[in-house]
C-alpha atoms as a PDB file:
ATOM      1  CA  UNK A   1     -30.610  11.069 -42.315  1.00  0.00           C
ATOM      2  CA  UNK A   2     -31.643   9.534 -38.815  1.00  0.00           C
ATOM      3  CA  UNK A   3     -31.358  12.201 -35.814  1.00  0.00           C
ATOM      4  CA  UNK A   4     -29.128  11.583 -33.904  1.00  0.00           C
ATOM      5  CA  UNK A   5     -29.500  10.273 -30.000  1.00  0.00           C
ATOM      6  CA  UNK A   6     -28.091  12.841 -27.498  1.00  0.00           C
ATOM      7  CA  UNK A   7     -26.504  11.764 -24.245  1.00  0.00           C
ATOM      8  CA  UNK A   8     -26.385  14.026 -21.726  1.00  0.00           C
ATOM      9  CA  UNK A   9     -22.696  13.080 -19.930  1.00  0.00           C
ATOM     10  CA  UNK A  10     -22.475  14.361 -16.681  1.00  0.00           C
ATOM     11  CA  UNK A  11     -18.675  14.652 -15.864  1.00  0.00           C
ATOM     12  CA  UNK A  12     -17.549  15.155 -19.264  1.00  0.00           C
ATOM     13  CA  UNK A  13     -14.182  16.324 -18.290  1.00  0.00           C
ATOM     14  CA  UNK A  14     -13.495  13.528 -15.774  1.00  0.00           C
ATOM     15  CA  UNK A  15     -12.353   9.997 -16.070  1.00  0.00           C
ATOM     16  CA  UNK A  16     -15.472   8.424 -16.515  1.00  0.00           C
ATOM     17  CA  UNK A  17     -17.812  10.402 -18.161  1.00  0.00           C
ATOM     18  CA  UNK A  18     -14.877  12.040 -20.273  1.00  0.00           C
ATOM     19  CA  UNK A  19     -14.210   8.881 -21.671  1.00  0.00           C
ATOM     20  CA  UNK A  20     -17.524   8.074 -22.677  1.00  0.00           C
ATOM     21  CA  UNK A  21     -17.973  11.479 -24.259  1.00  0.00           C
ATOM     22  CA  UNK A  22     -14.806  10.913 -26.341  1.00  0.00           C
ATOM     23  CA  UNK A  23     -16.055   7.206 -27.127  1.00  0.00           C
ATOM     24  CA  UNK A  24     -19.446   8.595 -28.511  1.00  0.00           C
ATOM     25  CA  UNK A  25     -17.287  11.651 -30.420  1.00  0.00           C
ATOM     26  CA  UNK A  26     -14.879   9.186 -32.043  1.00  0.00           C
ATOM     27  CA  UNK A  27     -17.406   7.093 -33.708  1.00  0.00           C
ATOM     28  CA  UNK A  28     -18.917   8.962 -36.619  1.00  0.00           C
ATOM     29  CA  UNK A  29     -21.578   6.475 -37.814  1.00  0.00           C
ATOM     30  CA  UNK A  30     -22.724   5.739 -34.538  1.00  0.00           C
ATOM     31  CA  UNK A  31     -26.068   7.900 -34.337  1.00  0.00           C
ATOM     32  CA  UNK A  32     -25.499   9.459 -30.937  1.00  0.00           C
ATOM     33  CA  UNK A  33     -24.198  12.877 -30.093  1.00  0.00           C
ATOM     34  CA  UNK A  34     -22.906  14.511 -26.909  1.00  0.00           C
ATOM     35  CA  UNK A  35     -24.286  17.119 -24.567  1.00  0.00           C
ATOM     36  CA  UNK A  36     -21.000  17.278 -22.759  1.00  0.00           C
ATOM     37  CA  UNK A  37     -22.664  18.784 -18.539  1.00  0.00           C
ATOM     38  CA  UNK A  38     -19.581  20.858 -16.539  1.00  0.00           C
ATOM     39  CA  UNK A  39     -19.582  23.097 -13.968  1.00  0.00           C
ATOM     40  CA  UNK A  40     -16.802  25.251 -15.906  1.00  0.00           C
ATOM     41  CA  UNK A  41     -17.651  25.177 -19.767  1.00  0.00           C
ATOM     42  CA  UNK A  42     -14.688  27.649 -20.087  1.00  0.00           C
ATOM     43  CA  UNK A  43     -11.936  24.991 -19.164  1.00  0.00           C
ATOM     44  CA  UNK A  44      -9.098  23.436 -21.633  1.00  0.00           C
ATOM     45  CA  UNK A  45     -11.049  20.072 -21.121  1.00  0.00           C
ATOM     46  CA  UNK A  46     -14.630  21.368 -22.136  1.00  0.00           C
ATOM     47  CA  UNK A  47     -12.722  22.945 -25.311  1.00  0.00           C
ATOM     48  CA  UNK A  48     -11.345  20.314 -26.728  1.00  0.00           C
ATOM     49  CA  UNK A  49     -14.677  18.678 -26.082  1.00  0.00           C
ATOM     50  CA  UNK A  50     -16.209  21.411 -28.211  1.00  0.00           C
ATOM     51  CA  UNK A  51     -13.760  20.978 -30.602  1.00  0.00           C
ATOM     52  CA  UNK A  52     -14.636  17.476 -31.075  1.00  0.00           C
ATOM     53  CA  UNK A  53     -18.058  18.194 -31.569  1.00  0.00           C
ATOM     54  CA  UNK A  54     -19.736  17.761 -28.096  1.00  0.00           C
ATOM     55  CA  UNK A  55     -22.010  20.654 -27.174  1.00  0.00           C
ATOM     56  CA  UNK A  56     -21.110  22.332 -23.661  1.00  0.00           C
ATOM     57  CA  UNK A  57     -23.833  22.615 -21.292  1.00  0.00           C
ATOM     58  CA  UNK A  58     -23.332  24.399 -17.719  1.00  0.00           C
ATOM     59  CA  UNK A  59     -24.818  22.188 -14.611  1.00  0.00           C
ATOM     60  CA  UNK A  60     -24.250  22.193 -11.287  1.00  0.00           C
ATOM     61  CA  UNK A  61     -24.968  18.262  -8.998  1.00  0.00           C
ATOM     62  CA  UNK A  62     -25.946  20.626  -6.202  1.00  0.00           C
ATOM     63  CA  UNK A  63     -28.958  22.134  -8.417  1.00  0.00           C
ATOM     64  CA  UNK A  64     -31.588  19.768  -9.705  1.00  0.00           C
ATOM     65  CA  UNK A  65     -32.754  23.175 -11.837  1.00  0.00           C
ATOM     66  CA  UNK A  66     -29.521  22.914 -13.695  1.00  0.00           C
ATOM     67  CA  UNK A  67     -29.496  19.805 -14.529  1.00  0.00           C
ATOM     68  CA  UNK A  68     -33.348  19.402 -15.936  1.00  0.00           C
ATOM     69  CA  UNK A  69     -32.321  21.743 -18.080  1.00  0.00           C
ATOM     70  CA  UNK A  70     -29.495  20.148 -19.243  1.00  0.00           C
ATOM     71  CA  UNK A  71     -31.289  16.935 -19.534  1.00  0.00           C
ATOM     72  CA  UNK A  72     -34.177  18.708 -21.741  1.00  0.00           C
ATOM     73  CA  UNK A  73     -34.518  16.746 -24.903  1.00  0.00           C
ATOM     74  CA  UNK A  74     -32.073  14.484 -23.915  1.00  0.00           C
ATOM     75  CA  UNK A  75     -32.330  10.429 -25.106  1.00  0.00           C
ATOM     76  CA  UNK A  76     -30.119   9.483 -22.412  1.00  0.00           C
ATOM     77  CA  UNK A  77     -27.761  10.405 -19.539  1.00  0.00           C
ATOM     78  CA  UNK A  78     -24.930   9.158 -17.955  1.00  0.00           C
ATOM     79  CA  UNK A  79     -25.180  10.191 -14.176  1.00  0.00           C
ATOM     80  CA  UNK A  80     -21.817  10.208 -12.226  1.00  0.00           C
ATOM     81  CA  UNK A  81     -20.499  11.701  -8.662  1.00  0.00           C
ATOM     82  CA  UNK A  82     -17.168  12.126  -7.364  1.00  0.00           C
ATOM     83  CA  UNK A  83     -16.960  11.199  -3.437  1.00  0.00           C
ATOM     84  CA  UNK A  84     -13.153  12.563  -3.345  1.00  0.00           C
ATOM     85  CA  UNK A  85     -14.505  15.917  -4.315  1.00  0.00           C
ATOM     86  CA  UNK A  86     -15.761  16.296  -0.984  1.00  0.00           C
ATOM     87  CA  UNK A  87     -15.622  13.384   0.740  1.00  0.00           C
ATOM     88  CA  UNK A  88     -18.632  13.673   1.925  1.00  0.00           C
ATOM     89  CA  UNK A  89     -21.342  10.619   1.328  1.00  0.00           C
ATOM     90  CA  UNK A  90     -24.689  13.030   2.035  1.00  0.00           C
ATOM     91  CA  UNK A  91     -23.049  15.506  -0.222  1.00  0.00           C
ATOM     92  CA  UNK A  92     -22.521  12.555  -3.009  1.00  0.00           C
ATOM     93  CA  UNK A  93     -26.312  11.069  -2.626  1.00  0.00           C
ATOM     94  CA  UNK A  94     -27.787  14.441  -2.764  1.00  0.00           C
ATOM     95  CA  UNK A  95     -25.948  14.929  -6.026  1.00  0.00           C
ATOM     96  CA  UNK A  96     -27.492  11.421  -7.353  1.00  0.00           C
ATOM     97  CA  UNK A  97     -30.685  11.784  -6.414  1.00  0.00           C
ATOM     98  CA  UNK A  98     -31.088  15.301  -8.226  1.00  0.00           C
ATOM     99  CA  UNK A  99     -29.619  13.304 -11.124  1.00  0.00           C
ATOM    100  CA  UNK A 100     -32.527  11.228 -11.103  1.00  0.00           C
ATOM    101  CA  UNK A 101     -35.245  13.673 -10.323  1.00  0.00           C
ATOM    102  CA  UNK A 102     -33.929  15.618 -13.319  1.00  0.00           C
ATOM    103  CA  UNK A 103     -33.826  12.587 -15.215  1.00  0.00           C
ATOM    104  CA  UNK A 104     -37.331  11.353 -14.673  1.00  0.00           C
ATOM    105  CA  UNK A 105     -38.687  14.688 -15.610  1.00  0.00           C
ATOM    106  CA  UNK A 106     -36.749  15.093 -18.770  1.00  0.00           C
ATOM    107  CA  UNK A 107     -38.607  11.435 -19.629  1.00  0.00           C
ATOM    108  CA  UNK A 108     -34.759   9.837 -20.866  1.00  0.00           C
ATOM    109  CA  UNK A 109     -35.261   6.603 -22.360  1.00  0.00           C
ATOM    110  CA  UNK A 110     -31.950   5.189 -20.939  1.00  0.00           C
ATOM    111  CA  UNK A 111     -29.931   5.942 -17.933  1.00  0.00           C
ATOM    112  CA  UNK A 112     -26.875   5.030 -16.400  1.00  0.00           C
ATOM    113  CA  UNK A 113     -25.680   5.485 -12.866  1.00  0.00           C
ATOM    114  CA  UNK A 114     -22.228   4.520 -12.027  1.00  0.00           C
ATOM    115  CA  UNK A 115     -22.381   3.203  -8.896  1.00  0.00           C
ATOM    116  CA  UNK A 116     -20.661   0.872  -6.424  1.00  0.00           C
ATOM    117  CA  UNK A 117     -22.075  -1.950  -4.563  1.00  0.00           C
ATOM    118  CA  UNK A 118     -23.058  -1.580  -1.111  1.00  0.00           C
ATOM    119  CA  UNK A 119     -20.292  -2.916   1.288  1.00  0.00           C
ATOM    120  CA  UNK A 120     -22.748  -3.329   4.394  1.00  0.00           C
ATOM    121  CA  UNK A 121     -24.335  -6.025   2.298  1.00  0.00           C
ATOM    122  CA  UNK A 122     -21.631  -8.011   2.992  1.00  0.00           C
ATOM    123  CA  UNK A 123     -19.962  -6.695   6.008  1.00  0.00           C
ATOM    124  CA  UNK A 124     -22.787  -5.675   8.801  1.00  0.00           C
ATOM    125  CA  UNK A 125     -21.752  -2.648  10.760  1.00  0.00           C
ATOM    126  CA  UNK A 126     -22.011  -4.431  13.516  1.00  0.00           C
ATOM    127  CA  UNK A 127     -19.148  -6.900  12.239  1.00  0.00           C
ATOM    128  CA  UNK A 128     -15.818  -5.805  14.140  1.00  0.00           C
ATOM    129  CA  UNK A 129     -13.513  -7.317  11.049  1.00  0.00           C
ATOM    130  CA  UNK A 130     -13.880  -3.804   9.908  1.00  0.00           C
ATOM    131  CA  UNK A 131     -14.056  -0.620  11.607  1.00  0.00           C
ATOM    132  CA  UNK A 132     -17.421   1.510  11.084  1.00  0.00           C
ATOM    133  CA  UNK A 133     -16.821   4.669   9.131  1.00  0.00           C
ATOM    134  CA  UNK A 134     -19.171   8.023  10.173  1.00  0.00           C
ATOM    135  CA  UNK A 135     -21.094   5.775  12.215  1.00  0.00           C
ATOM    136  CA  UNK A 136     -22.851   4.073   9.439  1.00  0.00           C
ATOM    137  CA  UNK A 137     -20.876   3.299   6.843  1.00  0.00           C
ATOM    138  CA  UNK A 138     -18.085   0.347   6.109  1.00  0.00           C
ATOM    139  CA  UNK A 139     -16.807   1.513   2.816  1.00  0.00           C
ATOM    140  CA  UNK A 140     -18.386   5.552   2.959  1.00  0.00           C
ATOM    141  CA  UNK A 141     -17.800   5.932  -1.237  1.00  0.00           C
ATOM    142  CA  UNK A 142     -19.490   2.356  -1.869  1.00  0.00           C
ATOM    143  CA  UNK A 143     -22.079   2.472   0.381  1.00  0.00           C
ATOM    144  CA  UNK A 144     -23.306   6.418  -0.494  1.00  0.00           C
ATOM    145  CA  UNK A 145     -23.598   5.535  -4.255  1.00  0.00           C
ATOM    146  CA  UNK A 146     -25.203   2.124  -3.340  1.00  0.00           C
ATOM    147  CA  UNK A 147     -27.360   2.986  -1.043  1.00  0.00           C
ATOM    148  CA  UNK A 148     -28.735   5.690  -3.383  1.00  0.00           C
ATOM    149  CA  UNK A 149     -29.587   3.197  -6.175  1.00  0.00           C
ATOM    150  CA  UNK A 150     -33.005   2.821  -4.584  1.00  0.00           C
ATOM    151  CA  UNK A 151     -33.931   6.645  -5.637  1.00  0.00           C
ATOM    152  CA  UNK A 152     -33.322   5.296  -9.591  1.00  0.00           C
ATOM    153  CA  UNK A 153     -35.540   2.210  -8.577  1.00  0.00           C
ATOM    154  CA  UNK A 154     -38.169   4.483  -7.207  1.00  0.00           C
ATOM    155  CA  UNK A 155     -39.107   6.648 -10.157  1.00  0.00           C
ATOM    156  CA  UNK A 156     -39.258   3.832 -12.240  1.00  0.00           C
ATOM    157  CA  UNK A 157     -36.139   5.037 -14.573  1.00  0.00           C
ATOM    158  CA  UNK A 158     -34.695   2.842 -17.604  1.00  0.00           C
ATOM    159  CA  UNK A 159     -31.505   2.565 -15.879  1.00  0.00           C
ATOM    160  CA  UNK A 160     -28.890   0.136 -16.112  1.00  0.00           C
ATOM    161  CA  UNK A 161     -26.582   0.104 -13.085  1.00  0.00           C
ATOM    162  CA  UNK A 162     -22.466   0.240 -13.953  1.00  0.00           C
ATOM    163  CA  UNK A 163     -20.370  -0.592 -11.490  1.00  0.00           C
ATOM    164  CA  UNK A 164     -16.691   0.416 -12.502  1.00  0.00           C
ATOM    165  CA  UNK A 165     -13.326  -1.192 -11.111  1.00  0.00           C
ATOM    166  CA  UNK A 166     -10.150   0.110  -9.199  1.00  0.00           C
ATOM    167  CA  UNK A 167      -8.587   2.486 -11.864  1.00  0.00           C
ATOM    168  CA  UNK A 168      -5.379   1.720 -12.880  1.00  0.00           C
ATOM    169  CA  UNK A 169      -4.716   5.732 -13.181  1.00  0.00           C
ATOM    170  CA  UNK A 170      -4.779   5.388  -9.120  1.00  0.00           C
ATOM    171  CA  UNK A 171      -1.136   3.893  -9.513  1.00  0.00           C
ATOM    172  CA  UNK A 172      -0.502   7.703 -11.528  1.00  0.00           C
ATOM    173  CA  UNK A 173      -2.455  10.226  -9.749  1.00  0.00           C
ATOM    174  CA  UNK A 174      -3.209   8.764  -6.262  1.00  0.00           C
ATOM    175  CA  UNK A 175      -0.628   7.566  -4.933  1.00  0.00           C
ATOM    176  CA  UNK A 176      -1.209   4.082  -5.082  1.00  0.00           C
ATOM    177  CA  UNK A 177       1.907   2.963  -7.060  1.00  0.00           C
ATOM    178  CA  UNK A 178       5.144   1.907  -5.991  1.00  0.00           C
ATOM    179  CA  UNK A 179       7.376   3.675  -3.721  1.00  0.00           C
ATOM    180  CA  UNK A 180      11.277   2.994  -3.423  1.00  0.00           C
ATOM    181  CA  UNK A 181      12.557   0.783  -0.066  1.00  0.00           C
ATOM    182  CA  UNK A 182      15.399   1.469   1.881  1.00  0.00           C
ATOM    183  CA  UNK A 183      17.395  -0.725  -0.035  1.00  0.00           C
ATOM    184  CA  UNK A 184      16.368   1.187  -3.065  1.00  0.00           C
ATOM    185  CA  UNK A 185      13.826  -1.279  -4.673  1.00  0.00           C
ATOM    186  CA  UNK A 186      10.036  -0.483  -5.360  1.00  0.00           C
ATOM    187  CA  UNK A 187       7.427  -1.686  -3.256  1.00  0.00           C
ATOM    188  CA  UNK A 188       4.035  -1.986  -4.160  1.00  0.00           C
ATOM    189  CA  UNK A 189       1.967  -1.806  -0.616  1.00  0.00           C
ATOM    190  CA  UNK A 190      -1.499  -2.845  -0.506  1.00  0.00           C
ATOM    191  CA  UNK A 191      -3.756  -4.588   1.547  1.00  0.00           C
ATOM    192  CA  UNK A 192      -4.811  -6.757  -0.644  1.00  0.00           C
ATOM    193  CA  UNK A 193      -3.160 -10.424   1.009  1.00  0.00           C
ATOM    194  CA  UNK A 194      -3.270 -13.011  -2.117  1.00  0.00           C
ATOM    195  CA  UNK A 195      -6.649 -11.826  -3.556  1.00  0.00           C
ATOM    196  CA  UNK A 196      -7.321 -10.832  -6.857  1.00  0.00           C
ATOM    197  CA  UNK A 197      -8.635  -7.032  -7.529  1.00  0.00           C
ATOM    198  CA  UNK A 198     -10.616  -6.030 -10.779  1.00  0.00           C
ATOM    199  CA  UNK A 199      -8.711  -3.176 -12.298  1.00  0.00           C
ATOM    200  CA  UNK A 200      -9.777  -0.912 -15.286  1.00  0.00           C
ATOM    201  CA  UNK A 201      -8.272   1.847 -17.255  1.00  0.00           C
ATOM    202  CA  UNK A 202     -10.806   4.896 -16.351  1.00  0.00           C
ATOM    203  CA  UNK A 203     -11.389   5.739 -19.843  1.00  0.00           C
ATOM    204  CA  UNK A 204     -12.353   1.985 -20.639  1.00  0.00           C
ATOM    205  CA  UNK A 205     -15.173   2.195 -18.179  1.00  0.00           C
ATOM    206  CA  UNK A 206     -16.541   5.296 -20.369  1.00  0.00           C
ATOM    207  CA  UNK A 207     -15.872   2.985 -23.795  1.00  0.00           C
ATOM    208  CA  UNK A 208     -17.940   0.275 -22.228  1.00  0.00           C
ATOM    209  CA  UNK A 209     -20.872   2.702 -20.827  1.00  0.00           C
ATOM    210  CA  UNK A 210     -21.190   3.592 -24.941  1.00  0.00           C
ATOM    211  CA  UNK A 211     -21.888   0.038 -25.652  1.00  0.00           C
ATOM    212  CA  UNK A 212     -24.407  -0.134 -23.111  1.00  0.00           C
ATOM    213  CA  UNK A 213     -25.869   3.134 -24.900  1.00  0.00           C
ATOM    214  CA  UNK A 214     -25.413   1.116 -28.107  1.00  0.00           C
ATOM    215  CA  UNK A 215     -27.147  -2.351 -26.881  1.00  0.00           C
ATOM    216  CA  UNK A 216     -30.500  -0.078 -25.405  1.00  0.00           C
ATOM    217  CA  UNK A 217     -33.402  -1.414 -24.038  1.00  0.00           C
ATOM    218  CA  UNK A 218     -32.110  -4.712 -23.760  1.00  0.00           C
ATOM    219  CA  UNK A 219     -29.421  -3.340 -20.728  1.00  0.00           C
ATOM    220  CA  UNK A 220     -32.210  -1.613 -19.091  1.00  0.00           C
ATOM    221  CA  UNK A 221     -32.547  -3.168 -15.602  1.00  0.00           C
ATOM    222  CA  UNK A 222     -29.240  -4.657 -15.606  1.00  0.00           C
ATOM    223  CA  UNK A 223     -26.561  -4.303 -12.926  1.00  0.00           C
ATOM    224  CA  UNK A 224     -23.195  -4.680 -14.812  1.00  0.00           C
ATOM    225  CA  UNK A 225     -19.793  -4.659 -13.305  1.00  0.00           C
ATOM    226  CA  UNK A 226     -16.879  -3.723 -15.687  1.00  0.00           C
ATOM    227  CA  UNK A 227     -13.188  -4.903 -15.282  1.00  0.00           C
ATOM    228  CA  UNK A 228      -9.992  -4.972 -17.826  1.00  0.00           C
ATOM    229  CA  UNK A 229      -8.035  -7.557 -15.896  1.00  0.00           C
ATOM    230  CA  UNK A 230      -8.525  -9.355 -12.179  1.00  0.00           C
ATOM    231  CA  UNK A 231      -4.711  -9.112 -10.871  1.00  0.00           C
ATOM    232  CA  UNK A 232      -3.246 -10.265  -7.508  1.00  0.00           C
ATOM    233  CA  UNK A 233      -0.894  -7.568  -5.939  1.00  0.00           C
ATOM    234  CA  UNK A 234       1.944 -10.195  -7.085  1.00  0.00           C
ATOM    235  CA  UNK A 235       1.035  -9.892 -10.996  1.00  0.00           C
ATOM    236  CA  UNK A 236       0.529  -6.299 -10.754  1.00  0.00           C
ATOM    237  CA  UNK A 237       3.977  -6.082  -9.184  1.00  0.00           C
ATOM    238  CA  UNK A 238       5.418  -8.434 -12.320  1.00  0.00           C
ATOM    239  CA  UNK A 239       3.758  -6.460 -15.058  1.00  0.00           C
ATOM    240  CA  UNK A 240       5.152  -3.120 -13.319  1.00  0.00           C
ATOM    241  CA  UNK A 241       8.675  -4.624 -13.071  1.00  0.00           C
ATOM    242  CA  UNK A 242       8.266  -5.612 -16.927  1.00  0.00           C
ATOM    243  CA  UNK A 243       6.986  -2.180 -18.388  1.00  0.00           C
ATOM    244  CA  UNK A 244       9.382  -0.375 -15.837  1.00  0.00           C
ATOM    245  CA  UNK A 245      12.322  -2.232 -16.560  1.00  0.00           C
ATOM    246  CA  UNK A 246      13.744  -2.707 -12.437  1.00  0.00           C
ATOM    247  CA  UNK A 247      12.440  -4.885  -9.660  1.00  0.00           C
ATOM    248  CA  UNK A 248       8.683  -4.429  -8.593  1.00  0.00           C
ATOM    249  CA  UNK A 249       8.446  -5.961  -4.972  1.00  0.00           C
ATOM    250  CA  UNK A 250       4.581  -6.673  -3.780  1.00  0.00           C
ATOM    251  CA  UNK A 251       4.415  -5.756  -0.176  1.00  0.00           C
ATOM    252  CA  UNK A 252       1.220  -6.927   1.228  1.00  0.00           C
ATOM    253  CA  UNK A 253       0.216  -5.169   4.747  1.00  0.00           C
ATOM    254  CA  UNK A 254      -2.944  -5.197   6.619  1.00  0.00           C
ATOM    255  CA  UNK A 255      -5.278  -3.211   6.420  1.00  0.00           C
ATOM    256  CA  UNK A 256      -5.563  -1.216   9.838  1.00  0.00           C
ATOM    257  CA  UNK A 257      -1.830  -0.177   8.428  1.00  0.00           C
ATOM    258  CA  UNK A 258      -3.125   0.891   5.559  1.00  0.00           C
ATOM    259  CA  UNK A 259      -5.843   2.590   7.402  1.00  0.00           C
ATOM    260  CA  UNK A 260      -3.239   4.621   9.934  1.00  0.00           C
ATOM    261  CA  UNK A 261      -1.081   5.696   7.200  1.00  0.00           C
ATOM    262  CA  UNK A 262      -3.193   9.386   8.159  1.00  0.00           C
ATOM    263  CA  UNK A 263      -3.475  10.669   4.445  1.00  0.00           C
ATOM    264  CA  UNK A 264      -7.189  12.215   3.696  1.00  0.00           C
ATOM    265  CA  UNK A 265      -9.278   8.688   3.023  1.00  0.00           C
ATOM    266  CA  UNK A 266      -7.299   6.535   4.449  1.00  0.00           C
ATOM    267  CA  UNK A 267      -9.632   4.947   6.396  1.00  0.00           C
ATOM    268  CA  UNK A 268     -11.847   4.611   3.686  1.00  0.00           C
ATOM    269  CA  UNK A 269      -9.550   3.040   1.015  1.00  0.00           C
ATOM    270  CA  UNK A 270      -7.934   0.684   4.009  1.00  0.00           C
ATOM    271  CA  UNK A 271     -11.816  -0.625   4.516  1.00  0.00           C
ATOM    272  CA  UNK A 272     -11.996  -0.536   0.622  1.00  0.00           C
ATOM    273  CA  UNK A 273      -9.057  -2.800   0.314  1.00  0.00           C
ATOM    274  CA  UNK A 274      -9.928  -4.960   3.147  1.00  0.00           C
ATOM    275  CA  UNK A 275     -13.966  -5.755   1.139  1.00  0.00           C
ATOM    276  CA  UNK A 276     -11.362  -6.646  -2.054  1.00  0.00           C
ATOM    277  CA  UNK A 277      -9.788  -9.155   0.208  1.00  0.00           C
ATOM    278  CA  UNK A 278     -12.309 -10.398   2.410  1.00  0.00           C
ATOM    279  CA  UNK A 279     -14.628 -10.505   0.061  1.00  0.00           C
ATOM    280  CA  UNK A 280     -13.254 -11.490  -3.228  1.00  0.00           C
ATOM    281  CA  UNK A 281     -15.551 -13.563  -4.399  1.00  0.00           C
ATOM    282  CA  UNK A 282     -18.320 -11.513  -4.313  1.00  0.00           C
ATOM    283  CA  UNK A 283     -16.667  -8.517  -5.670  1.00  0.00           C
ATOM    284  CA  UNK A 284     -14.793  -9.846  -8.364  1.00  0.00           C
ATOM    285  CA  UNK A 285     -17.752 -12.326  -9.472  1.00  0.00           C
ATOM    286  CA  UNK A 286     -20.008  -8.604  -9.890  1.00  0.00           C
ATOM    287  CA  UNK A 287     -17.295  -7.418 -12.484  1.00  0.00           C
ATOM    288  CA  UNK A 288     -16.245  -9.479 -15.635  1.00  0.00           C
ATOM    289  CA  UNK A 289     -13.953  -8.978 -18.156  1.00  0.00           C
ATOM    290  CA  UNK A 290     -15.605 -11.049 -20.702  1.00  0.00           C
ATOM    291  CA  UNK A 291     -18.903  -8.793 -20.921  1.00  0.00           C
ATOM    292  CA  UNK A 292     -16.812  -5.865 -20.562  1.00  0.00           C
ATOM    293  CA  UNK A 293     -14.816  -7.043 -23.988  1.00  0.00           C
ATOM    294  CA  UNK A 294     -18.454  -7.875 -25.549  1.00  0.00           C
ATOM    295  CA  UNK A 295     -19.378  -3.902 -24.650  1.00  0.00           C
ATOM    296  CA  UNK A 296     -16.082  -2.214 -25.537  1.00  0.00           C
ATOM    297  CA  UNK A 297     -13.868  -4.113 -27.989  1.00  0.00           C
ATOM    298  CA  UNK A 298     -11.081  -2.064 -27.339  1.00  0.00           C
ATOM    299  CA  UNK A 299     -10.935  -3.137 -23.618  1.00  0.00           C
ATOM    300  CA  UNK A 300      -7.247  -2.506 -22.439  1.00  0.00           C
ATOM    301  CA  UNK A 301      -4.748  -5.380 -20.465  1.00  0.00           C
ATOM    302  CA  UNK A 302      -2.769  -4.127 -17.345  1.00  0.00           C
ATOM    303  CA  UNK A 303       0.438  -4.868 -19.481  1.00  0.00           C
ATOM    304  CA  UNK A 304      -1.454  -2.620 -22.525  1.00  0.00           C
ATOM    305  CA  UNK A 305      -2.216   0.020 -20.270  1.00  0.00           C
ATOM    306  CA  UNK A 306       1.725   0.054 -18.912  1.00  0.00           C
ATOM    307  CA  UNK A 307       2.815   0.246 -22.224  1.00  0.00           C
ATOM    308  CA  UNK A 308       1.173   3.704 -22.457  1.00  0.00           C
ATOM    309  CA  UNK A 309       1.438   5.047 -18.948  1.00  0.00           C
ATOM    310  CA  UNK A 310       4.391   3.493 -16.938  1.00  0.00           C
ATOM    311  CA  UNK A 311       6.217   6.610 -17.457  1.00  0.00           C
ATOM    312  CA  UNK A 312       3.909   8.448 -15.906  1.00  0.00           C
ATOM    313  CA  UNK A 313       3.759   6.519 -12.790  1.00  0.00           C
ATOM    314  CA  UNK A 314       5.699   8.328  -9.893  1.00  0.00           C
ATOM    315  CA  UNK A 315       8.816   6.357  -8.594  1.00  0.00           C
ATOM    316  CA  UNK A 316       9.940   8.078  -5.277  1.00  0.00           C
END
């Protein structure tokens, strides 16, 4: 029997690496396993990990030690960070680059590092459309992850680059979906004018990271973007009035609203909303849904993705 490949999944309980880790568990004849990496192997989500067959390994982003360890005999790794954590981009590139120190020295044969493109590319800091961020950043949870792409580049890693979508789960768990009017209807507020937004269930984006496992070498050096539908804030607000069964109104604002609403990363999301819209072509033209289909069959609709979770949206 062929040995199987072990990928080492760095945020195994989160959205994206914990739906990468069930992706690999669920397919029996697929000749990977999972070393599932958390900070607290004793949790309900590490369990049922274990119980699916992933081995828990302890590992901590802040120490490179941990993780070369945890990367030891390793075929691969998916490498991850989580700017809302902290909120803190040093904090978030520190965490990456120890990724990929401990990855060169554990001598994987295929990385991935889910990253974001870097808005600044596009939008100068010296270009008043937007306001500047920490006093170098547009977009602080873009430009931190791709900023820190170079430190993969450097050591000479076979990475492939994923850049995931807006999650649909934001309409769930933060507070992005629709909130009632004074006249009792549901708006849908973004600042997002008449553009279209790639949008992803999180747990696709870990489904189509396996198929880049599963295609190898041949993904190495790519830079692929990932999307389950490209919506307007007007379709979005049709399919939620369809799967919620009462009136969905869009409510586009602009985004220094969006940005003075006060809420921790407001600024942030209102600059992050305003690249979507100012920059739609670009961003939407880095993610496609047709290669994202071709690496995860299973690749879920915004009306397939209601059908499961409109009930759990929160309707205040």
């Amino acid at each position: 029997m062929t040995e199987r490949k072990t990928i080492a999944v760095v945020g195994a309980t989160g959205a994206q690496g914990g739906g990468l880790a069930r992706a690999i568990l669920s397919d029996a004849d697929g000749g990977f396993s999972v070393r599932a990496l958390t900070r607290r192997p004793e949790s309900e989500p590490a369990m049922a990990l274990a119980e699916k067959g992933a081995k828990i390994v302890p590992a901590d982003l802040d120490d490179v030690e941990s993780l070369r360890q945890a990367f030891d005999g390793c075929w691969g790794a998916f490498c991850v960070t989580n700017f809302w954590e902290h909120f803190s981009p040093d904090k978030e590139q520190a965490q990456a680059r120890n990724q990929a120190r401990a990855a060169s020295d554990a001598g994987l044969h295929h990385v991935i590092w889910s990253t974001l493109e870097d808005t600044r590319d596009f939008i100068p800091l010296d270009d008043d459309r937007m306001p500047t961020l920490m006093g170098r950043y547009k977009v602080p949870h873009f430009d931190a992850k791709g900023e820190v792409d170079q430190a993969f580049r450097e050591l000479v890693l076979p990475v492939t680059f994923l850049r995931a979508a807006f999650y649909w789960e934001n309409l769930i768990y933060f507070g992005s979906g629709p909130k009632r009017g004074e006249d009792g209807v549901l708006d849908l507020v973004l600042p997002l004018g008449d553009a279209k937004m790639p949008g992803i269930a999180a747990g696709d984006i870990g489904r189509c990271a396996y198929g880049i496992f599963v295609d190898g070498a041949a993904r190495v050096g790519q830079t692929i973007g990932v999307a389950g539908e490209h919506l307007s804030g007007m379709e979005m607000a049709t399919e939620m009035e369809r799967a919620l069964g009462e009136p969905v109104r869009y409510v586009p604002i602009d985004p220094a609203a969006y940005r003075a609403l006060g809420f921790p990363g407001a600024e942030d999301l209102g600059n992050m909303f305003q690249f979507y819209r100012d920059c739609e072509t670009v961003h939407r033209g880095l993610r496609s849904v047709e290669l994202s289909r071709e690496l995860n069959p299973s690749l879920q609709s915004f009306s397939e993705w209601l059908e499961e979770n409109a009930g759990k949206i929160p309707l205040e």
